[in-house]
Protein backbone atom coordinates (compact mmCIF):
# COMPACT_ATOMS: atom_id res chain seq x y z
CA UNK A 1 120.86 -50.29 -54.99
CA UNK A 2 117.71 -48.82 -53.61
CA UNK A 3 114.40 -49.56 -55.76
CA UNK A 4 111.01 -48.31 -56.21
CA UNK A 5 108.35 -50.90 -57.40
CA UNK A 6 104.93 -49.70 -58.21
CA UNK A 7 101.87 -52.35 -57.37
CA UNK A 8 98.46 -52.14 -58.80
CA UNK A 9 95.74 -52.57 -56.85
CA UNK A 10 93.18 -55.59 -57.98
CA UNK A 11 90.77 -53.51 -55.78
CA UNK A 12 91.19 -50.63 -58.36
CA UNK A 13 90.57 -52.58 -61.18
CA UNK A 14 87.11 -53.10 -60.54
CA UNK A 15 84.05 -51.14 -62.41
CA UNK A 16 86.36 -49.52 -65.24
CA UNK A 17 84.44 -50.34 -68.02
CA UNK A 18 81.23 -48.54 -69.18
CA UNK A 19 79.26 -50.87 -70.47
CA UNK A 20 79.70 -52.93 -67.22
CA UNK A 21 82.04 -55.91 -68.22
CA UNK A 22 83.99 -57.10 -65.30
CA UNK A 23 87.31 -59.07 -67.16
CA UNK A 24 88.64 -61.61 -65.58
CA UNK A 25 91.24 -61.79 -63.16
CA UNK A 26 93.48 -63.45 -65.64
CA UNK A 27 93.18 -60.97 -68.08
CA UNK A 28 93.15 -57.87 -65.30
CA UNK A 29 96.41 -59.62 -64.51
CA UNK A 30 97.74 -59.44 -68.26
CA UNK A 31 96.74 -55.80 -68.17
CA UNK A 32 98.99 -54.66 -64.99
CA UNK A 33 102.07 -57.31 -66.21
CA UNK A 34 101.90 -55.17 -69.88
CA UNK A 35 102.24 -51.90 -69.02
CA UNK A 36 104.97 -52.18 -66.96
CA UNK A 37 103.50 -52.83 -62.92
CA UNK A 38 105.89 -54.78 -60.56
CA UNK A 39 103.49 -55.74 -58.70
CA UNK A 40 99.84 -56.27 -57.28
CA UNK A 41 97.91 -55.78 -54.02
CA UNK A 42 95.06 -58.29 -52.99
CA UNK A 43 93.53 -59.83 -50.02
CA UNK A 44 95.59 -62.16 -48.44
CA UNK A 45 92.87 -64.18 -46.01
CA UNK A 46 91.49 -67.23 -48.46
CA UNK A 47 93.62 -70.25 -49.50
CA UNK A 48 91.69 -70.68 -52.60
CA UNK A 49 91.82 -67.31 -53.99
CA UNK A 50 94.99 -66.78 -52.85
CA UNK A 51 96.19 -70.03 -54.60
CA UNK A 52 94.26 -68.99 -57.74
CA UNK A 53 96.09 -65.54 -57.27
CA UNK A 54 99.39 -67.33 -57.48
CA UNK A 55 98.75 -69.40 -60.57
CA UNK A 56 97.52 -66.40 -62.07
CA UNK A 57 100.84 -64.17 -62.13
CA UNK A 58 102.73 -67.30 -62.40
CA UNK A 59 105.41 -66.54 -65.37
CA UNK A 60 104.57 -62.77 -65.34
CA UNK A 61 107.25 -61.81 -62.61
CA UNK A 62 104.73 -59.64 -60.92
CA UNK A 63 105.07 -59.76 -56.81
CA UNK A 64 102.29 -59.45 -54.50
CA UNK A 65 101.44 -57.08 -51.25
CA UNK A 66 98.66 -59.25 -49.49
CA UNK A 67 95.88 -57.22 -47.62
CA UNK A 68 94.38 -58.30 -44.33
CA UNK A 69 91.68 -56.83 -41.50
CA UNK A 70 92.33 -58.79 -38.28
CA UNK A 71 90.79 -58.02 -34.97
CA UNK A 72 92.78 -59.98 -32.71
CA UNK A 73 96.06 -60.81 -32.35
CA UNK A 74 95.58 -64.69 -33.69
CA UNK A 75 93.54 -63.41 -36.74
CA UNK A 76 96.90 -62.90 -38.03
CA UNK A 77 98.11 -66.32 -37.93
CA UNK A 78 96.11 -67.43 -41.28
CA UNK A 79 97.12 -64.33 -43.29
CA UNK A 80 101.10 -64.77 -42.44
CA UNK A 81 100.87 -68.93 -43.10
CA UNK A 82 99.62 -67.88 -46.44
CA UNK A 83 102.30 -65.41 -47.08
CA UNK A 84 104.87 -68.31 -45.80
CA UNK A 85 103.35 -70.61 -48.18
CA UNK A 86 102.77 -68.00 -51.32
CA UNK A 87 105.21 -65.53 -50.86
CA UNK A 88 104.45 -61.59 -50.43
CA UNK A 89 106.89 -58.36 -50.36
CA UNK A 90 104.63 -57.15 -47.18
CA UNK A 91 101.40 -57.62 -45.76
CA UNK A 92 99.10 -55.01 -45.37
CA UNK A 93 97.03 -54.69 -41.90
CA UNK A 94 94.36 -52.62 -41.87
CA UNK A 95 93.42 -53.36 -38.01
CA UNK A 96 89.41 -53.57 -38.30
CA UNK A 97 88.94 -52.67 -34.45
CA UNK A 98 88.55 -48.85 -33.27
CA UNK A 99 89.75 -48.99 -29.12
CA UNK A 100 89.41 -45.71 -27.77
CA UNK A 101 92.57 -45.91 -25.26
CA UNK A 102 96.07 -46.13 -26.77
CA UNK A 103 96.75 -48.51 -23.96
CA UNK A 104 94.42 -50.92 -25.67
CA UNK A 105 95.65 -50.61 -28.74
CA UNK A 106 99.44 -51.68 -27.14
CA UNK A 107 98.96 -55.64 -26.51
CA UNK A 108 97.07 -56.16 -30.65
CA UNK A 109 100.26 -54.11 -31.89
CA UNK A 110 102.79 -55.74 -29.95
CA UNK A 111 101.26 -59.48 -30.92
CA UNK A 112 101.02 -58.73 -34.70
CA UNK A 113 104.65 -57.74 -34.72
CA UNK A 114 105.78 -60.99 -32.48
CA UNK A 115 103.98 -63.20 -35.22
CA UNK A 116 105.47 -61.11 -38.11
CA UNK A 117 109.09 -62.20 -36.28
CA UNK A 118 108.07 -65.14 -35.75
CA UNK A 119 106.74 -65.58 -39.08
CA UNK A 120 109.77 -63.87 -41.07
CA UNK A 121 107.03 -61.47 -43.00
CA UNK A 122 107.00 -57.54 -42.71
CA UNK A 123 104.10 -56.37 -41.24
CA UNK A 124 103.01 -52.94 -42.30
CA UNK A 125 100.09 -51.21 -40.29
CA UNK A 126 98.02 -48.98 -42.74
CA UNK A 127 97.09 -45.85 -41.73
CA UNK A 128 93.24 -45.76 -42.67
CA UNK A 129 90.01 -44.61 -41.88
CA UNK A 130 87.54 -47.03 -39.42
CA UNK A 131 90.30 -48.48 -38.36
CA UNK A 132 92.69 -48.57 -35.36
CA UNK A 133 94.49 -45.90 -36.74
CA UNK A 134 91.64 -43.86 -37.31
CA UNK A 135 92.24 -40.49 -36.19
CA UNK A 136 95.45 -38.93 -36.82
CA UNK A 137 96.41 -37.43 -33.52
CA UNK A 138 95.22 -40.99 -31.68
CA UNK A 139 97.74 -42.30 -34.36
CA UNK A 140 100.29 -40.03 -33.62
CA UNK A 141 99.92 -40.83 -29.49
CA UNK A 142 100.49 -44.61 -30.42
CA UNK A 143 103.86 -43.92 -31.90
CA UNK A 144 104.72 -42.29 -28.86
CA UNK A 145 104.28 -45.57 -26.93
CA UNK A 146 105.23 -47.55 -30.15
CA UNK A 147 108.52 -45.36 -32.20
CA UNK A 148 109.47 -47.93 -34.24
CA UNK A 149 105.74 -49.50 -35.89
CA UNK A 150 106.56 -50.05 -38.95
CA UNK A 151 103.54 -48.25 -40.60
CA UNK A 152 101.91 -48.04 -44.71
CA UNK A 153 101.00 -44.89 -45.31
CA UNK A 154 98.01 -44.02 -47.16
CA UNK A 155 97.64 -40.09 -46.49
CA UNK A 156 94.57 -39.71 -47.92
CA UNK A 157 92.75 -41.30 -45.31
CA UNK A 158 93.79 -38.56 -42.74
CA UNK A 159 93.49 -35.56 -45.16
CA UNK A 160 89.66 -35.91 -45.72
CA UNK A 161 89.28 -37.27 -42.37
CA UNK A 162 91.07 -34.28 -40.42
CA UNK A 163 89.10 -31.46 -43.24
CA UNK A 164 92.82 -29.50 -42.99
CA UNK A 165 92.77 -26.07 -43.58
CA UNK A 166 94.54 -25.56 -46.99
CA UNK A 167 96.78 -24.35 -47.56
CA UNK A 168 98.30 -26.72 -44.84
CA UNK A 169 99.19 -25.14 -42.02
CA UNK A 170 103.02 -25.97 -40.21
CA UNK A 171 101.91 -27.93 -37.44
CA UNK A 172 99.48 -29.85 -40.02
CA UNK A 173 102.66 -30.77 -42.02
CA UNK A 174 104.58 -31.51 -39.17
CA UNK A 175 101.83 -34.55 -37.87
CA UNK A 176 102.08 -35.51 -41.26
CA UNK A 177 105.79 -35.73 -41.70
CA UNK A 178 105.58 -37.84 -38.24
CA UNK A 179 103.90 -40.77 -39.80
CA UNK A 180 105.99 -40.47 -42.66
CA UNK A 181 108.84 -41.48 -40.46
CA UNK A 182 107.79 -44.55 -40.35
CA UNK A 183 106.53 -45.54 -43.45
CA UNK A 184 107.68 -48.68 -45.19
CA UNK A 185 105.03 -48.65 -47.78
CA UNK A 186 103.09 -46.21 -49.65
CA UNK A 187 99.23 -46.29 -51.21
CA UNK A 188 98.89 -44.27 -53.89
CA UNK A 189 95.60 -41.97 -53.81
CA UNK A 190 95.23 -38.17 -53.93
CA UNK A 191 92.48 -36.88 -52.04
CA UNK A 192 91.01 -33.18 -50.88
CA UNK A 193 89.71 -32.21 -47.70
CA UNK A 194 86.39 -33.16 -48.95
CA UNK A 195 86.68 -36.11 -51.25
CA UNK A 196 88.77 -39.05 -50.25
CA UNK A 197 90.00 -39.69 -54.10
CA UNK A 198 89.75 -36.92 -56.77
CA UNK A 199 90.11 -36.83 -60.19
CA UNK A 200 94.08 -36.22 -60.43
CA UNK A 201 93.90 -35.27 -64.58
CA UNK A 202 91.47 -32.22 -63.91
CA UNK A 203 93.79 -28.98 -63.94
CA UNK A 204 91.82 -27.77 -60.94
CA UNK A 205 92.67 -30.48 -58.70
CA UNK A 206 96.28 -29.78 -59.31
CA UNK A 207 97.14 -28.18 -55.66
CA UNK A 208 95.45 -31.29 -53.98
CA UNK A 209 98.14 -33.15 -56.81
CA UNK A 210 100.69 -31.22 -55.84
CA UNK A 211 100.68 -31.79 -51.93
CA UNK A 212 100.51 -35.37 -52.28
CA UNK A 213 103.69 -35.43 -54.41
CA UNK A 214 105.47 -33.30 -51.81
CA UNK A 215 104.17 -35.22 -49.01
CA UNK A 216 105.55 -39.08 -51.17
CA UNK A 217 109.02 -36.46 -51.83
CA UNK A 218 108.85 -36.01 -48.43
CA UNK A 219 108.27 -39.77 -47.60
CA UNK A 220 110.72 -41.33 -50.18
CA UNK A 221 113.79 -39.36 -49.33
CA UNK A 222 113.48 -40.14 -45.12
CA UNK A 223 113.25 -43.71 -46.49
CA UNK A 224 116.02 -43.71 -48.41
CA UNK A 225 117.92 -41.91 -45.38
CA UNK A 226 116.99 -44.85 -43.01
CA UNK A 227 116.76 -47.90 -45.63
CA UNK A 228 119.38 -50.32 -46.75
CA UNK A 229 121.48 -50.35 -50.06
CA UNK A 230 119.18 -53.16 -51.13
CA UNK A 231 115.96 -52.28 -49.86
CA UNK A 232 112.51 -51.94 -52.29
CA UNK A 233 110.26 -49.19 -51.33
CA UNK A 234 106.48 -50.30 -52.42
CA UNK A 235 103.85 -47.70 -53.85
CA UNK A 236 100.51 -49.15 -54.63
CA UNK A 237 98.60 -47.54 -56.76
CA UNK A 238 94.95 -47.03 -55.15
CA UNK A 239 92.29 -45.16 -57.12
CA UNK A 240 88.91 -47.32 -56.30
CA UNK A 241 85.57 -47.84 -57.94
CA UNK A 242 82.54 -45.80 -56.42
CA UNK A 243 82.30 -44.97 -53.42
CA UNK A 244 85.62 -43.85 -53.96
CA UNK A 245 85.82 -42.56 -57.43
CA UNK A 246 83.53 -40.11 -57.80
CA UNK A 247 80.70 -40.91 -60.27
CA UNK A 248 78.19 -39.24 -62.75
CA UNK A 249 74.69 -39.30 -62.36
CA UNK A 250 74.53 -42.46 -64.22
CA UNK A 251 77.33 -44.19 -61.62
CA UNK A 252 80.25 -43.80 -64.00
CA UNK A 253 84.01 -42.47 -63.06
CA UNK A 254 83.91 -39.22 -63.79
CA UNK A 255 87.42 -39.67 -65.72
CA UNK A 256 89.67 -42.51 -66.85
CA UNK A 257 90.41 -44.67 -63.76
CA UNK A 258 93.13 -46.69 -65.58
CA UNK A 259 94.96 -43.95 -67.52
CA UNK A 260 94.93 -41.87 -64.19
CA UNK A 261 96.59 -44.64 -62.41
CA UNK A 262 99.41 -45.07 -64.91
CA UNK A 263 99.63 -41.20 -64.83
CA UNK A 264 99.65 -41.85 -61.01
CA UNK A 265 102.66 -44.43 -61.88
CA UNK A 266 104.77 -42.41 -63.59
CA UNK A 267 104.44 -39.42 -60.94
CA UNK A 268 106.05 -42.00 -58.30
CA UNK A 269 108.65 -43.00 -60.87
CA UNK A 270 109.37 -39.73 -61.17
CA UNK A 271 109.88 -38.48 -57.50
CA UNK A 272 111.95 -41.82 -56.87
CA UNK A 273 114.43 -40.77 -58.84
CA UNK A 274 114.31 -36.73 -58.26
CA UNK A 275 114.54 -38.78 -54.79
CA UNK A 276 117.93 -39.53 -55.30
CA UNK A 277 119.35 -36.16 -55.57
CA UNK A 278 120.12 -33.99 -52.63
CA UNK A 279 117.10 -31.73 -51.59
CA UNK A 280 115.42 -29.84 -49.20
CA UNK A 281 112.96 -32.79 -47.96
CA UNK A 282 110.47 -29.97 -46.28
CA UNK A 283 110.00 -27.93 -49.34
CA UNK A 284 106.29 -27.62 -50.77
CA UNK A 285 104.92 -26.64 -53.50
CA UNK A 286 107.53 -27.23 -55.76
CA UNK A 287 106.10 -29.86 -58.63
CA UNK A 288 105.52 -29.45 -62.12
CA UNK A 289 102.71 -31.31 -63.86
CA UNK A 290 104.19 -34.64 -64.80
């Protein structure tokens, strides 16, 4: 049967406190583990923190989506020897390195999916700002050389980037809707046109809410179309500290970072399994407040 599992980011957990306490990465682990996380997402390109990673969730059961930036194709190499020694569900390449011709882009694509073979590790490619997939229509012109890249899809990223008109116009949706063809993973963060991550509890914010969870409906049901019987779907949940969150004047969230990204869990447990029952996959607007 087909699965959802719901990652924290360690990335997220950082700066929630007030009074300016960073816990430990033991006991940020214990958090995630209790309430209910599958898994984690952390950078994937040291031995020793990746080994100290490892030790960490040791007994907890929690799995791991390892985060790397190369900029060549053998920057790779390091990142998918870890995963073969410490085990991930995927790594996730952001590709630090902004070509300006799809035709350059081909031969670093091309040799980070040979070593993924190679390696036996999925590969996702995450669609992110300052990065090679940038720009959405430069994006959308390398999976028209490349169909099949097996892409992570963190729509937030082209939403503030792009500055769509909203309410989203059809050929908007449609580009959209492309890349979620090929996602294989999912990052969790709800953005505007303006803001890359907003404050999803504010009842104001609720139309920026309410495309993202049509976009992941939108996402979730192609892949459980495509997907195997057996196959785990991955949704990391994203919100970052400042610069992402946005801060008071004193450089505090503005709301709850952790409750809003259990809120943010539950709304992905929630389309999963309205997922599973027959639907129009292009409808928007649709969503109650979960």
């Amino acid at each position: 049967m087909q699965k959802l599992l719901v990652f924290q980011s360690l990335w997220a957990m950082e700066r929630l406190r007030r009074d300016g306490h960073e816990p430990t990465l033991e006991e940020n682990i214990a958090r995630i583990a209790e309430t209910g996380f599958d898994g984690i997402s952390a950078h994937y390109t040291n031995r020793a923190d990746v080994l100290r990673l490892h030790e960490a969730i040791s007994g907890t059961g929690l799995r791991i989506e390892g985060v790397c930036f190369p900029r060549h194709v053998d920057d790779l190499r390091h990142t998918l020897e870890l995963a073969q020694e410490f085990p991930v569900s995927h790594i996730d390449l952001q590709a630090d390195i902004r070509p300006r011709r799809v035709e350059d882009c081909l031969p670093l694509l091309d040799g980070w999916m040979r070593l993924a073979e190679e390696a036996g590790v999925p590969v996702f490619i995450e669609t992110h700002r300052n990065r090679i997939t940038s720009d959405l229509p430069f994006t959308l012109d390398l999976l028209e050389q490349r169909p099949d890249l097996p892409l992570l899809a963190d729509l937030s990223h082209y939403l503030v980037a792009r500055e769509f008109a909203f309410p989203m116009e059809d050929e908007s949706q449609r580009q959209i809707q492309r890349i979620l063809h090929n996602a294989q993973a999912f990052h969790g963060r709800i953005g505007s046109c303006e803001q890359i991550q907003i404050e999803i509890s504010f009842a104001h914010h609720r139309p920026w809410v309410d495309l993202f969870l049509d976009w992941w409906d939108y996402g979730f049901r192609h892949w459980r179309s495509r997907a195997p019987d057996n196959a785990e779907l991955i949704f990391t949940c994203e919100l970052g500290p400042r610069p992402y969150a946005i801060t008071d004047r004193d450089g505090n969230d503005s709301t709850d970072r952790w409750a809003e990204s259990l809120l943010l869990k539950t709304m992905a447990q929630t389309l999963w399994a309205q997922a599973a029952r027959p639907a129009n996959t292009a409808k928007t607007g649709a969503h109650k407040p979960c």
